[in-house]
C-alpha atoms as a PDB file:
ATOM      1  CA  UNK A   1      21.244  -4.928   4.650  1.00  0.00           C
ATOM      2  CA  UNK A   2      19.776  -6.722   7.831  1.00  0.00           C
ATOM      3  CA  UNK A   3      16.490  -5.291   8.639  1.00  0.00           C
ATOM      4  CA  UNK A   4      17.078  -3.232  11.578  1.00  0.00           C
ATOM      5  CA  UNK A   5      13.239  -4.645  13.278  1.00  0.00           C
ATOM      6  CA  UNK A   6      13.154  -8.006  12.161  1.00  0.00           C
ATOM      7  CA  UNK A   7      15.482 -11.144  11.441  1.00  0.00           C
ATOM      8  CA  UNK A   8      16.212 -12.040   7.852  1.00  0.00           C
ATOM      9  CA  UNK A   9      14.202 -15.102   8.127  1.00  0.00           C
ATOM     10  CA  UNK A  10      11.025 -14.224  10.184  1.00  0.00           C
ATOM     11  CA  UNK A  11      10.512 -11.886   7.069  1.00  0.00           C
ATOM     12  CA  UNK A  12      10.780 -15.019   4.580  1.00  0.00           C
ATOM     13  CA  UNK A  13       8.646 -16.955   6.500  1.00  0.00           C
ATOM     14  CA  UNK A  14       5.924 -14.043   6.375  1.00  0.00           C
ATOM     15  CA  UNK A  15       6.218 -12.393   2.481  1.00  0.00           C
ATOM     16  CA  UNK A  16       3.832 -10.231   0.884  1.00  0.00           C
ATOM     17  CA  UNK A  17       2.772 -10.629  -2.275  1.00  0.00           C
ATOM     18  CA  UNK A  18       4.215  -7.161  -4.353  1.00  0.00           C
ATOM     19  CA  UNK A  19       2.590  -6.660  -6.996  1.00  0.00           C
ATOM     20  CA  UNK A  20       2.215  -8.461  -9.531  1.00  0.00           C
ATOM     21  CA  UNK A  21       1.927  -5.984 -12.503  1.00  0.00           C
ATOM     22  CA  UNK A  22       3.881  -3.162 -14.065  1.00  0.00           C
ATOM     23  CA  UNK A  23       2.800   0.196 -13.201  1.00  0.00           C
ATOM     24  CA  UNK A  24       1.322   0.348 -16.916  1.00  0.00           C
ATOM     25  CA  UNK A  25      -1.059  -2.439 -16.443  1.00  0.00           C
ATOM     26  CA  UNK A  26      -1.977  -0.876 -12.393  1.00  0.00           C
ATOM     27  CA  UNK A  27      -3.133   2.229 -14.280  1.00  0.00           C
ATOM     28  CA  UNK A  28      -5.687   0.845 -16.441  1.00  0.00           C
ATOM     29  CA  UNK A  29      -7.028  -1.983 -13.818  1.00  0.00           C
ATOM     30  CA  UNK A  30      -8.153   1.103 -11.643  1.00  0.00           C
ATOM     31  CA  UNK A  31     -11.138   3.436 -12.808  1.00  0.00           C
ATOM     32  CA  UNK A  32     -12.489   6.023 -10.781  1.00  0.00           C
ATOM     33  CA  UNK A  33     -15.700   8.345 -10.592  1.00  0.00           C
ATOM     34  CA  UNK A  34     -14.953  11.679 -10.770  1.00  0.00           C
ATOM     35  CA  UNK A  35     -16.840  14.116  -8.434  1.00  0.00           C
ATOM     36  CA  UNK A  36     -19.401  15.754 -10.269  1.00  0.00           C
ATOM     37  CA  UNK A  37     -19.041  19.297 -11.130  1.00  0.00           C
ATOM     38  CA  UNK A  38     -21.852  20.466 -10.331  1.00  0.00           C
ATOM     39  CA  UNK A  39     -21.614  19.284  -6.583  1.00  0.00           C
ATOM     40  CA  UNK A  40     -18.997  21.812  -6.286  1.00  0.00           C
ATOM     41  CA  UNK A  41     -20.997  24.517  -8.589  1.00  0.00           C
ATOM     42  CA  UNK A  42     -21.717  27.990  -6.148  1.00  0.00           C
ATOM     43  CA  UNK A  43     -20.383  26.477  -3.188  1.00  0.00           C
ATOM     44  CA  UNK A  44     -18.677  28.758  -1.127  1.00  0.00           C
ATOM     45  CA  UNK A  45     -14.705  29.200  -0.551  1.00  0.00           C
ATOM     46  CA  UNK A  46     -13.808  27.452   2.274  1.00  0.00           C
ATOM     47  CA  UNK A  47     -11.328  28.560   4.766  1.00  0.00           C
ATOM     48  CA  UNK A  48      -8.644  26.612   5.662  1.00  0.00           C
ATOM     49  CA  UNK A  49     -10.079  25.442   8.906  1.00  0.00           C
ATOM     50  CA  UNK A  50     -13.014  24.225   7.160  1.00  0.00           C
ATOM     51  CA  UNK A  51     -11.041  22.144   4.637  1.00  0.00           C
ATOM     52  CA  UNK A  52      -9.201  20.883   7.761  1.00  0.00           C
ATOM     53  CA  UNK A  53     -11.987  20.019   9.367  1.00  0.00           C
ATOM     54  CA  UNK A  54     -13.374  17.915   6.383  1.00  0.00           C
ATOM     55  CA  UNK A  55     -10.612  15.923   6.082  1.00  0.00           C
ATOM     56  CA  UNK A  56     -11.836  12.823   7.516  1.00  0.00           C
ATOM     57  CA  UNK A  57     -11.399  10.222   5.732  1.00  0.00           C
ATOM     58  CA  UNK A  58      -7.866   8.416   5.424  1.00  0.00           C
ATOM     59  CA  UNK A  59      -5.979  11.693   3.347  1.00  0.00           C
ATOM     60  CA  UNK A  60      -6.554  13.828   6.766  1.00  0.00           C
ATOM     61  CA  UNK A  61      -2.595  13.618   8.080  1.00  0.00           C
ATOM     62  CA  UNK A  62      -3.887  11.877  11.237  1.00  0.00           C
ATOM     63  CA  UNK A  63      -5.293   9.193   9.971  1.00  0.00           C
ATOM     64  CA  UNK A  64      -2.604   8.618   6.677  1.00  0.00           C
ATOM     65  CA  UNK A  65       0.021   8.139   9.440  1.00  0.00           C
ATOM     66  CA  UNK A  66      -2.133   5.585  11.350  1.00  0.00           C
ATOM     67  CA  UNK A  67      -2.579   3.764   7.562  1.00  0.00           C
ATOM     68  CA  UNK A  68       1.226   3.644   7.376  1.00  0.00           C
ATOM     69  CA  UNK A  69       1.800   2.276  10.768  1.00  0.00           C
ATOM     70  CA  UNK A  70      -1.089  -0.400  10.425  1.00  0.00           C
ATOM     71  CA  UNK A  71       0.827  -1.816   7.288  1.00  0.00           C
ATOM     72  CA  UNK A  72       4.162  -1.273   8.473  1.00  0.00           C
ATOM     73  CA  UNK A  73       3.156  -2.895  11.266  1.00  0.00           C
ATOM     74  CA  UNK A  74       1.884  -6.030   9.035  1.00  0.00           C
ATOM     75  CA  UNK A  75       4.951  -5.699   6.514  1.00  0.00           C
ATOM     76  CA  UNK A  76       7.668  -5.397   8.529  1.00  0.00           C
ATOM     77  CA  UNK A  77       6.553  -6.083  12.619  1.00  0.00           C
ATOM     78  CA  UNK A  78       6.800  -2.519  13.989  1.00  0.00           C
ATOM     79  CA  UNK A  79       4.867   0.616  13.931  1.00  0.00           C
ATOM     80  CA  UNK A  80       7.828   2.789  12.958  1.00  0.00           C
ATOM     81  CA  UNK A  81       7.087   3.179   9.144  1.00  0.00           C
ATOM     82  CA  UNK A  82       9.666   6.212   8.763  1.00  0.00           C
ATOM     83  CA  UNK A  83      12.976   3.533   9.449  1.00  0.00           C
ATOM     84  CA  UNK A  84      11.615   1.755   6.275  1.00  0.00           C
ATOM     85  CA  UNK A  85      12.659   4.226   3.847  1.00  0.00           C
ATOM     86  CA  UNK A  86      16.237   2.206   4.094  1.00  0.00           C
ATOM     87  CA  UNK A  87      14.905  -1.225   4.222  1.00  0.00           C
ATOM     88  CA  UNK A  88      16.070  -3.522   1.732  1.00  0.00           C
ATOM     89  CA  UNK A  89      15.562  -7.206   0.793  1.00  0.00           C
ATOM     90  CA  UNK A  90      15.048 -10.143  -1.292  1.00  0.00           C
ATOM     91  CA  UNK A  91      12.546 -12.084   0.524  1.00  0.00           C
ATOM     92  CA  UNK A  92      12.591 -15.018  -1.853  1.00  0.00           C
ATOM     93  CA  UNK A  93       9.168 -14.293  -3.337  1.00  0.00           C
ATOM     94  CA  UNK A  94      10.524 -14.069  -6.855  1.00  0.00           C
ATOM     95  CA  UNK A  95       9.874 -10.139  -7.044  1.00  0.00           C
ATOM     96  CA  UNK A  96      14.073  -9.769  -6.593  1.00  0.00           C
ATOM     97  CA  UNK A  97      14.543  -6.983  -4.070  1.00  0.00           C
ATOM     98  CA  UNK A  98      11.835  -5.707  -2.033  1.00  0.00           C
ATOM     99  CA  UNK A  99      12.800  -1.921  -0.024  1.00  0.00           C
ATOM    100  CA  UNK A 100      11.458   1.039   0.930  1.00  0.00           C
ATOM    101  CA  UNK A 101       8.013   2.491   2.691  1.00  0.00           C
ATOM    102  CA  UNK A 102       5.526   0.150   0.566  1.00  0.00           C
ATOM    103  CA  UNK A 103       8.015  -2.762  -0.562  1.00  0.00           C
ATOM    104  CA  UNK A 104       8.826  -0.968  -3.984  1.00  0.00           C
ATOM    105  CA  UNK A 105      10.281  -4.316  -5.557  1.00  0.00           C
ATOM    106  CA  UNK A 106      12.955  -4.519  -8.847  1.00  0.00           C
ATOM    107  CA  UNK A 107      10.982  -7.630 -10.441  1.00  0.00           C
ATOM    108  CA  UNK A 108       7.703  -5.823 -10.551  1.00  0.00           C
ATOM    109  CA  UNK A 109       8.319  -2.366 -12.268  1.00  0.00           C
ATOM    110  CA  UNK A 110       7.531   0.273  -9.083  1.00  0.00           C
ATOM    111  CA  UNK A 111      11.026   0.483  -8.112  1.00  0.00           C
ATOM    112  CA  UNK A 112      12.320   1.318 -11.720  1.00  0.00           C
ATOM    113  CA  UNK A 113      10.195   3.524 -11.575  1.00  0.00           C
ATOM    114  CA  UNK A 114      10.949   5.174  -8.130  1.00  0.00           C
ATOM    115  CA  UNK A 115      14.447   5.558  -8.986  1.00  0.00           C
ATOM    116  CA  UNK A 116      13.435   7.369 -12.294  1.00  0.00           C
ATOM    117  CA  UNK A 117      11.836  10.142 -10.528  1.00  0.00           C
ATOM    118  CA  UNK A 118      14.287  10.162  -7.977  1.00  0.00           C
ATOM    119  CA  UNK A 119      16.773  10.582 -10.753  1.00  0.00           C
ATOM    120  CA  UNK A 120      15.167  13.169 -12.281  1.00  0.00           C
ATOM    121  CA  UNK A 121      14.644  15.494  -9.327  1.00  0.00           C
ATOM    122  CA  UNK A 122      18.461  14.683  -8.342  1.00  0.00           C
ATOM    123  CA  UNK A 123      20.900  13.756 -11.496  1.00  0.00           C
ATOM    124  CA  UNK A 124      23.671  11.532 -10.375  1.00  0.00           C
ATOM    125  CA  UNK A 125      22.453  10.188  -7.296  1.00  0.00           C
ATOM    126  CA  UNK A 126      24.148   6.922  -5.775  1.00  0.00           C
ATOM    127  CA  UNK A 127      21.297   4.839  -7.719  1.00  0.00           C
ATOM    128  CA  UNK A 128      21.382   6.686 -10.695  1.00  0.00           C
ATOM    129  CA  UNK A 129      23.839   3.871 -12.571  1.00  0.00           C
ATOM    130  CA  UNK A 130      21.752   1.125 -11.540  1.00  0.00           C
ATOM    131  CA  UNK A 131      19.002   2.263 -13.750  1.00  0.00           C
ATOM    132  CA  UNK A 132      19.811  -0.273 -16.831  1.00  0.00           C
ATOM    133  CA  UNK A 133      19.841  -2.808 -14.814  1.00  0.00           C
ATOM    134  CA  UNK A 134      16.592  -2.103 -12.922  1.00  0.00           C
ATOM    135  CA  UNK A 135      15.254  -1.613 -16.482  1.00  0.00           C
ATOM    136  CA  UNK A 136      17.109  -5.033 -17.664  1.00  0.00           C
ATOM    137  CA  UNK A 137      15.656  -7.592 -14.109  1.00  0.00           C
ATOM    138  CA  UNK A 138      12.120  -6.002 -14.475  1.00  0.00           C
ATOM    139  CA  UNK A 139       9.673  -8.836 -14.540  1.00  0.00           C
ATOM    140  CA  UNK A 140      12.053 -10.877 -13.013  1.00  0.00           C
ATOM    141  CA  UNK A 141      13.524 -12.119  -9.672  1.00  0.00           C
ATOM    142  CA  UNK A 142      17.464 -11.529 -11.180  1.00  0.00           C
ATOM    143  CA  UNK A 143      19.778  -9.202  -9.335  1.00  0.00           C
ATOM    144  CA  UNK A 144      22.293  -9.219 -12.468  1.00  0.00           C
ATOM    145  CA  UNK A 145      23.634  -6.104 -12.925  1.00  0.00           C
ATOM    146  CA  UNK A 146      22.366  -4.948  -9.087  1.00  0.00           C
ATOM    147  CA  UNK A 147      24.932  -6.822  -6.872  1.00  0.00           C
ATOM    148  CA  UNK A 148      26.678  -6.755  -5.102  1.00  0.00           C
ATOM    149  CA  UNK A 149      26.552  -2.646  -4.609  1.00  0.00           C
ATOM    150  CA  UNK A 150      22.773  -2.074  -4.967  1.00  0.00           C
ATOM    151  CA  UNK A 151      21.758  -2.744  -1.298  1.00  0.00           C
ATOM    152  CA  UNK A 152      24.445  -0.736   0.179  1.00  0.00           C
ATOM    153  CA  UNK A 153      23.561   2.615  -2.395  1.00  0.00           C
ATOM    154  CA  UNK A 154      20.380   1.898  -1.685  1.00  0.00           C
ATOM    155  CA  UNK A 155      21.081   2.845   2.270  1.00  0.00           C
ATOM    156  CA  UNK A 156      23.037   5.234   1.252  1.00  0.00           C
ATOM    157  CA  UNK A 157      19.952   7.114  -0.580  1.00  0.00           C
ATOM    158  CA  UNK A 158      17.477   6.617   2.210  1.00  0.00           C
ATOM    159  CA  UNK A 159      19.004   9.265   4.143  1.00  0.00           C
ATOM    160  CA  UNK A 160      18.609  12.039   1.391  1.00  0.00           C
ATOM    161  CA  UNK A 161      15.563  13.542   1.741  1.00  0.00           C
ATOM    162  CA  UNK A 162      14.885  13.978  -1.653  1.00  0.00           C
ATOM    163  CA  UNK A 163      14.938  10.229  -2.061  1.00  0.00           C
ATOM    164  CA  UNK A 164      12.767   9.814   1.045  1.00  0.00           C
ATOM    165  CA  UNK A 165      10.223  12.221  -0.799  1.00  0.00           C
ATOM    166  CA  UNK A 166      10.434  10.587  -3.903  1.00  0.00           C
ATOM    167  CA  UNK A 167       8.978   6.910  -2.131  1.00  0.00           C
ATOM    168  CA  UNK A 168       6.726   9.412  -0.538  1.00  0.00           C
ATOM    169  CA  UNK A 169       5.071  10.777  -3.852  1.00  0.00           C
ATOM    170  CA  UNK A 170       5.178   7.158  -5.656  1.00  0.00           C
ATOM    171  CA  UNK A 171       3.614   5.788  -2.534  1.00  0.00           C
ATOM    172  CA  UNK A 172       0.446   8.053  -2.858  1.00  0.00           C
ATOM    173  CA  UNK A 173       0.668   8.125  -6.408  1.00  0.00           C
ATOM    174  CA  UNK A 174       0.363   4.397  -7.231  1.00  0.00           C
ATOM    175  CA  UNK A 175      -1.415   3.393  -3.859  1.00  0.00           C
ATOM    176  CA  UNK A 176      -2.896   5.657  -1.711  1.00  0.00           C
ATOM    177  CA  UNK A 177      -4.306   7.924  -3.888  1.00  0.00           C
ATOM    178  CA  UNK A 178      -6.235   5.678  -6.081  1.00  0.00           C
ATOM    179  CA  UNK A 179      -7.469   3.635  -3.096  1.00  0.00           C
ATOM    180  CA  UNK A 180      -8.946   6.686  -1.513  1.00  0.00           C
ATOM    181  CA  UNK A 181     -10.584   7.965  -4.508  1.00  0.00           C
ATOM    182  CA  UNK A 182     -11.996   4.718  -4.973  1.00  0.00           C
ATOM    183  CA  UNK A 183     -12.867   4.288  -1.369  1.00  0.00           C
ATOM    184  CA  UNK A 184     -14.626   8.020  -1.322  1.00  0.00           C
ATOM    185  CA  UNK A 185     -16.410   6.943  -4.732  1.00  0.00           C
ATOM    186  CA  UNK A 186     -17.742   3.842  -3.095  1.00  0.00           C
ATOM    187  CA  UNK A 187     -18.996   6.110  -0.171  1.00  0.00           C
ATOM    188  CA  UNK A 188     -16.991   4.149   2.439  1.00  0.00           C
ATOM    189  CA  UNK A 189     -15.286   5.754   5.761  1.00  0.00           C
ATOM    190  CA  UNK A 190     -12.130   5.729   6.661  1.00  0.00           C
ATOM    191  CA  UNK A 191     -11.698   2.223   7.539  1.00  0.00           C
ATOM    192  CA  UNK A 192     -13.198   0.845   3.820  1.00  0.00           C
ATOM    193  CA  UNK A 193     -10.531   3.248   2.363  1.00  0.00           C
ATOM    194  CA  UNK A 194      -8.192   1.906   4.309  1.00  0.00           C
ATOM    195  CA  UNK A 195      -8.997  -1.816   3.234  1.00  0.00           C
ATOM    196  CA  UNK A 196      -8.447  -0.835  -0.392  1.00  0.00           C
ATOM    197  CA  UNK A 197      -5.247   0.753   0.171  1.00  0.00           C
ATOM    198  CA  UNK A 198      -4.277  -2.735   2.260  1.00  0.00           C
ATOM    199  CA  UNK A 199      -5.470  -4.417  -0.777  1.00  0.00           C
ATOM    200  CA  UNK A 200      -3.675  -2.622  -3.408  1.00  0.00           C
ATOM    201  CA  UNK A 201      -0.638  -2.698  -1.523  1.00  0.00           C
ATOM    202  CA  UNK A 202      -0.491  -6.363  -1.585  1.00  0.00           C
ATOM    203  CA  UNK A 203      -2.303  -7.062  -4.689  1.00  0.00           C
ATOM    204  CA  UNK A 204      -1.852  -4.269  -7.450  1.00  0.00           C
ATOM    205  CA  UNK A 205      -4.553  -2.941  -8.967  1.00  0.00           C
ATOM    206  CA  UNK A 206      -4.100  -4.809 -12.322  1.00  0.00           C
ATOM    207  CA  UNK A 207      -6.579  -7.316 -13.879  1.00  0.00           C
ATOM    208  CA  UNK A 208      -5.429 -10.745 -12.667  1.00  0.00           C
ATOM    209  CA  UNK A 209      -7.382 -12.829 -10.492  1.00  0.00           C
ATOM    210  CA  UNK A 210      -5.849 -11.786  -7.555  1.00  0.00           C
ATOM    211  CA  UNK A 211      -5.785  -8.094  -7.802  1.00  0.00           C
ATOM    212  CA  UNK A 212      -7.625  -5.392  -6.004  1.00  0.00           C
ATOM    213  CA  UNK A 213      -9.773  -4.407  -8.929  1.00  0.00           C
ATOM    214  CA  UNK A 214     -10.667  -7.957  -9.054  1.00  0.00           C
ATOM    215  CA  UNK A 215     -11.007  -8.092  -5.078  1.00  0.00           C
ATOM    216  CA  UNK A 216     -13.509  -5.618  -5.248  1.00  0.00           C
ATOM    217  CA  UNK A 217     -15.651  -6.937  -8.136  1.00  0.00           C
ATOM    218  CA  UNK A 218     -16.366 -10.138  -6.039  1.00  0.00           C
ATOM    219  CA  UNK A 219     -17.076  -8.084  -3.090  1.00  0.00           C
ATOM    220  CA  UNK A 220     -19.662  -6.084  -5.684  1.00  0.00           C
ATOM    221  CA  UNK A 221     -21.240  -9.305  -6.633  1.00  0.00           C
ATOM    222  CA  UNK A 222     -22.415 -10.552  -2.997  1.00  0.00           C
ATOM    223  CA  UNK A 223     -23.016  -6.317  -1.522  1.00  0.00           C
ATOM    224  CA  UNK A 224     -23.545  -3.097  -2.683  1.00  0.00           C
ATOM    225  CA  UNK A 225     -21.109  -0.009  -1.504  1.00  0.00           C
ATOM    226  CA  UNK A 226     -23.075   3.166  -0.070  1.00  0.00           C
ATOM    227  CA  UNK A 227     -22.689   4.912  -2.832  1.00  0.00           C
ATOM    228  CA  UNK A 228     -25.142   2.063  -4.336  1.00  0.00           C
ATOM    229  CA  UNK A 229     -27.756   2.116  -1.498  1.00  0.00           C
ATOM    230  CA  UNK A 230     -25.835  -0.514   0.608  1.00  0.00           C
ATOM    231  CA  UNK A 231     -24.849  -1.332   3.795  1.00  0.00           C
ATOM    232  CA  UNK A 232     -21.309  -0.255   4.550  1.00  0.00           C
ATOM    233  CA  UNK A 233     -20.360  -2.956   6.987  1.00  0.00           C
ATOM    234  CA  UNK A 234     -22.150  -5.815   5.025  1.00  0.00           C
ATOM    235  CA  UNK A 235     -20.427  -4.090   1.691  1.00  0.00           C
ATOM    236  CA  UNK A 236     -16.871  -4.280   3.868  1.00  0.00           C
ATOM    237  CA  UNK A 237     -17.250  -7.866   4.873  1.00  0.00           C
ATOM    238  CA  UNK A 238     -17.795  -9.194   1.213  1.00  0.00           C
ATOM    239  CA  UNK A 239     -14.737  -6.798   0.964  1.00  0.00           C
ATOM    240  CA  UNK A 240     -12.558  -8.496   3.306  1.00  0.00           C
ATOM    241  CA  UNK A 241     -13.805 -12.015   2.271  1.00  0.00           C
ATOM    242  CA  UNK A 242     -13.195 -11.501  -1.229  1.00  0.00           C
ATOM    243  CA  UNK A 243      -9.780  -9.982   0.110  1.00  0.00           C
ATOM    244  CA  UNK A 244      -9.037 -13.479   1.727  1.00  0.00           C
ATOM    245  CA  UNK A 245      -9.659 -15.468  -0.866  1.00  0.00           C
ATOM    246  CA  UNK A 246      -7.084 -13.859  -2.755  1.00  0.00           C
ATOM    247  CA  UNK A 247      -4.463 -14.353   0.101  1.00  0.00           C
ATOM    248  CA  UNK A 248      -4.976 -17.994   0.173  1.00  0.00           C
ATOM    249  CA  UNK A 249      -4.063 -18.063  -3.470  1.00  0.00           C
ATOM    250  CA  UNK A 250      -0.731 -17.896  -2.964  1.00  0.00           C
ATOM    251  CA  UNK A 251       0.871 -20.440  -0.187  1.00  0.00           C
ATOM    252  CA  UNK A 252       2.914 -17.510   1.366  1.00  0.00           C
ATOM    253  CA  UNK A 253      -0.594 -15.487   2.520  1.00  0.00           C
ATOM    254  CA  UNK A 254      -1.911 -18.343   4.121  1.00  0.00           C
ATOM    255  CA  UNK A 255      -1.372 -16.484   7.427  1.00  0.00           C
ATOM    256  CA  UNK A 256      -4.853 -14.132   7.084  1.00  0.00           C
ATOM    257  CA  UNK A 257      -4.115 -12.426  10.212  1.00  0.00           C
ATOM    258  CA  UNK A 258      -3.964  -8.528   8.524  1.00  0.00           C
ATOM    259  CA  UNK A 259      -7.330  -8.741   8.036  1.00  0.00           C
ATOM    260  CA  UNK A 260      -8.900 -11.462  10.400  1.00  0.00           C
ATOM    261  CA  UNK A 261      -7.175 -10.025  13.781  1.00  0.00           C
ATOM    262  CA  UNK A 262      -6.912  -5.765  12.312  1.00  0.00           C
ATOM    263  CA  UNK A 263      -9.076  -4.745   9.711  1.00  0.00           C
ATOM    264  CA  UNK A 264     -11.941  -6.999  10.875  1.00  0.00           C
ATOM    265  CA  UNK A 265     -11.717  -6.682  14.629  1.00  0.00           C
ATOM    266  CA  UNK A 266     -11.724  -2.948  13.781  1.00  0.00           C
ATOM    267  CA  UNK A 267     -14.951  -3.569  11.401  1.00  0.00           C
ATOM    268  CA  UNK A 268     -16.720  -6.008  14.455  1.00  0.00           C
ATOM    269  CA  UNK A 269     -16.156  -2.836  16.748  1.00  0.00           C
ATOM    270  CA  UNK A 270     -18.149  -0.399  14.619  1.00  0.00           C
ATOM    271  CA  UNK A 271     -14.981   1.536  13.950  1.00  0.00           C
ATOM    272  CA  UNK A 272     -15.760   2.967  10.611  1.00  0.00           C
ATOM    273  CA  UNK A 273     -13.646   6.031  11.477  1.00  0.00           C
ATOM    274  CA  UNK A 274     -11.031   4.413  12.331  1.00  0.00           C
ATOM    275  CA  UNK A 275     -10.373   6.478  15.356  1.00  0.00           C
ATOM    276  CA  UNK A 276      -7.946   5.469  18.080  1.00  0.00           C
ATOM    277  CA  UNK A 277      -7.379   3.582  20.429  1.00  0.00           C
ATOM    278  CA  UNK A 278      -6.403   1.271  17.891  1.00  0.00           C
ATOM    279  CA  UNK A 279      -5.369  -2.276  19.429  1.00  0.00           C
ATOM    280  CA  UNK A 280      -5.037  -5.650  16.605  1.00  0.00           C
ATOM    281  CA  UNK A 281      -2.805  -8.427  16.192  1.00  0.00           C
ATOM    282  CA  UNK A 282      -0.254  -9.400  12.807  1.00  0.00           C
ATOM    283  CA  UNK A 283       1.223 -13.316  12.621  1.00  0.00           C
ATOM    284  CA  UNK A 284       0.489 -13.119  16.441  1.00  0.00           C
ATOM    285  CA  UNK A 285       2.203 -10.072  17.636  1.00  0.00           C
ATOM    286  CA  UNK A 286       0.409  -7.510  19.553  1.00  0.00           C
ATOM    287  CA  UNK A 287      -0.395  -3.451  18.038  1.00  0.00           C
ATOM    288  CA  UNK A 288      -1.575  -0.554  19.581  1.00  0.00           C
ATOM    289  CA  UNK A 289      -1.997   3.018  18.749  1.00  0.00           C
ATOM    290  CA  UNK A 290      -3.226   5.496  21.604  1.00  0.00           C
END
């Protein structure tokens, strides 16, 4: 299906790297530290305006949709994250087809497992018999079994809203989620949370080289987080130069511009908040959110 923002081949010439892991291996590369108990022991009940009020860090609604239209803006060239939901390619990065929100892709195990929920919730959706085949090209870039009717039922899904929910939920469960409670663990703002989740959506959270869990651990071994005593913008450029380095592994992320003209010029400005005006650059093109 012909991406409705950007030409076939400007998207080729620009991939992401998806993951590189299964969803198994992206559960145990992450570890979090829980909130202690006791922080919350005798505190009072907070009314809703409170709780409102204290979400400030990249889960308050504001702020989430201003995460999703800094990526969108890196993965596909526009700010309008909510047309993505349709989006379907292979962009020739031997990950088979990439689609959806976050670039759920059938060689690396998160859109298998996508369709499984959305199965679930809705038996006999227009997806639903592409499920052995999803289950037979994981781990690979094939699209036996898939063509040539996957694209098109694919489209045809991404206007049920049960389907949009379902890349919804597996977008915060696998990414945003853990990259916020690692973020908040680390004690960083909004910004540093949003780095991970950046990270993790490009990298995985497995153990290779290259993933965010790795990312981070370099970044530990030149700073230390907040949460250690440290400086939060020294901590976040180790962050983003670890982050870098990763990109340049692979000749398709040569382009560095996601992090050297957003997150960084963001990070130079003292915007730990990430409060807008927002105003960066991707591969060039010009962003800015009011």
């Amino acid at each position: 299906m012909h991406h409705p923002h950007i030409s076939t081949s400007r998207r080729t010439t620009r991939p992401r790297l998806t993951r590189t892991v299964g969803l198994a291996v992206l559960a145990l590369g992450l570890t979090f530290t829980a909130v202690p108990a006791t922080a919350l022991a005798g505190a009072p009940t907070p009314s809703a305006a409170h709780l409102e009020a204290a979400a400030t860090g990249l889960d308050d609604p504001a702020k989430k949709d201003i995460a999703m239209q800094l990526v969108s803006s890196a993965e596909n060239s526009t700010l309008d994250w909510k047309d993505q939901y349709r989006y379907i390619e292979d962009i020739g990065d031997g990950r088979g087809y990439t689609a959806g929100i976050i670039g759920f892709c059938s060689g690396t195990g998160d859109m298998l497992d996508l369709v499984e929920l959305y199965t679930e919730r809705k038996p006999g959706n227009v997806l639903a018999s592409y499920l052995p085949a999803l289950r037979e090209v994981d781990g690979t870039d094939s699209h036996d079994g898939l063509d040539p009717g996957f694209t098109g039922a694919w489209a045809e899904a991404a206007s049920d809203p049960v389907f949009q929910q379902a890349q919804n939920d597996e977008r915060d469960r696998v990414y945003f989620d853990p990259a916020v409670r690692q973020g908040t663990s680390d004690g960083l703002g909004t910004l540093g949370q949003f780095a991970y989740y950046d990270a993790i959506v490009m990298h995985g959270g497995g153990t290779d080289a290259t993933s965010f869990g790795s990312i981070r651990q370099r970044a530990l071994a030149v700073a230390s987080p907040p949460s250690q005593g440290g400086d939060e913008v020294a901590y976040l450029d180790a962050f983003l130069d670890a982050r870098v380095w990763a990109m340049k592994q692979e000749e398709a992320h040569s382009d560095t511009s996601r992090v050297d003209t957003a997150q960084r010029v963001f990070l130079r400005n003292g915007n730990l908040a990430l409060d807008p005006p927002l105003d960066w650059k991707v591969y060039g093109d010009s962003f800015h959110i009011g």
